[in-house]
Protein backbone atom coordinates (compact mmCIF):
# COMPACT_ATOMS: atom_id res chain seq x y z
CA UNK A 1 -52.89 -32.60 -45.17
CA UNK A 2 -53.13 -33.73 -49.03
CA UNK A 3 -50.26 -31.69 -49.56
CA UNK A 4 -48.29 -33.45 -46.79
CA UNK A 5 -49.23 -36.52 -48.35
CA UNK A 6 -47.75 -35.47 -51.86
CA UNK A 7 -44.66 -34.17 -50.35
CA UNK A 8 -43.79 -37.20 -48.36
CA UNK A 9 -45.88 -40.47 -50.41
CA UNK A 10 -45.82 -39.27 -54.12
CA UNK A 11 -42.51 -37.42 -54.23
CA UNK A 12 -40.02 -40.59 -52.63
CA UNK A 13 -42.33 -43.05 -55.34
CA UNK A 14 -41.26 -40.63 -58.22
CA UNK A 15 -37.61 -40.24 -57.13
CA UNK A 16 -37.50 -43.93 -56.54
CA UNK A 17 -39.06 -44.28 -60.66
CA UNK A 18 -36.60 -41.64 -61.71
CA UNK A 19 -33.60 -43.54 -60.58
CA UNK A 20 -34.87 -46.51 -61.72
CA UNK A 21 -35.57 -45.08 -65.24
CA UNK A 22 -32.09 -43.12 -64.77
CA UNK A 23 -30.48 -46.36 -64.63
CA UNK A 24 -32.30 -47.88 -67.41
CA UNK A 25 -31.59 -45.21 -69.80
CA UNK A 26 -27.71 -45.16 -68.94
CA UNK A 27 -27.33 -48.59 -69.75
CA UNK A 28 -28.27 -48.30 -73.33
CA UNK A 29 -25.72 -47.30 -75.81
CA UNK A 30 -28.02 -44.65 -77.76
CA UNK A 31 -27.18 -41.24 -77.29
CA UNK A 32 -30.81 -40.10 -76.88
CA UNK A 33 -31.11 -42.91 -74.10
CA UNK A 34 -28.35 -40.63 -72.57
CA UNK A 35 -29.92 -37.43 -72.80
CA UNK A 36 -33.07 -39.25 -71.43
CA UNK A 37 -30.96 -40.48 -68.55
CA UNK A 38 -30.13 -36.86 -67.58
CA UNK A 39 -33.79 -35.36 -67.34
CA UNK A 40 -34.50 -38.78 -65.17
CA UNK A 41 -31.67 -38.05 -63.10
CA UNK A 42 -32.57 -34.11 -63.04
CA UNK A 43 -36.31 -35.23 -62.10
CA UNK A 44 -35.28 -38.16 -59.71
CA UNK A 45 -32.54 -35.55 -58.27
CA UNK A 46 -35.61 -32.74 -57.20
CA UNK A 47 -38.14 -35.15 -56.16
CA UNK A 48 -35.81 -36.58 -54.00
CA UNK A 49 -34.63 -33.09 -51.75
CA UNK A 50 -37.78 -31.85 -51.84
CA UNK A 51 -38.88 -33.59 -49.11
CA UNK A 52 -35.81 -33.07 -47.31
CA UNK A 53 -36.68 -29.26 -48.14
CA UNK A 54 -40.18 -29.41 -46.59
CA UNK A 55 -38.52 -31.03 -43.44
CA UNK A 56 -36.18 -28.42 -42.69
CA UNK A 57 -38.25 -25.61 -43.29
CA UNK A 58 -40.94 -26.69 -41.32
CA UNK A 59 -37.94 -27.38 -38.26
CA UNK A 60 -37.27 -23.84 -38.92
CA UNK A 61 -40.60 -22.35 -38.13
């Protein structure tokens, strides 16, 4: 059940930190702001579908 928890709690609070750290970083006008902004959106991105991931494979047992 912990692991349910971490799927569908932690996972949506660190998508929802990524995006809001995406946007942060793609505001500023540094190019390694930029770069940062990718690896949030990359991380933001995964955390995101992973619980969509979870759902349909446990639809498809």
């Amino acid at each position: 059940m912990a692991a349910f928890g971490f799927v569908f709690v932690m996972l949506p609070c660190l998508a929802i930190t990524g995006f809001t750290c995406f946007a942060a970083c793609r505001a500023q006008r540094h190019q390694a702001f930029k770069l940062l902004a990718g690896v949030c959106l990359t991380v933001a991105l995964a955390a995101t579908l992973t619980p969509v991931g979870v759902m349909v494979w446990l639809f498809t047992l």
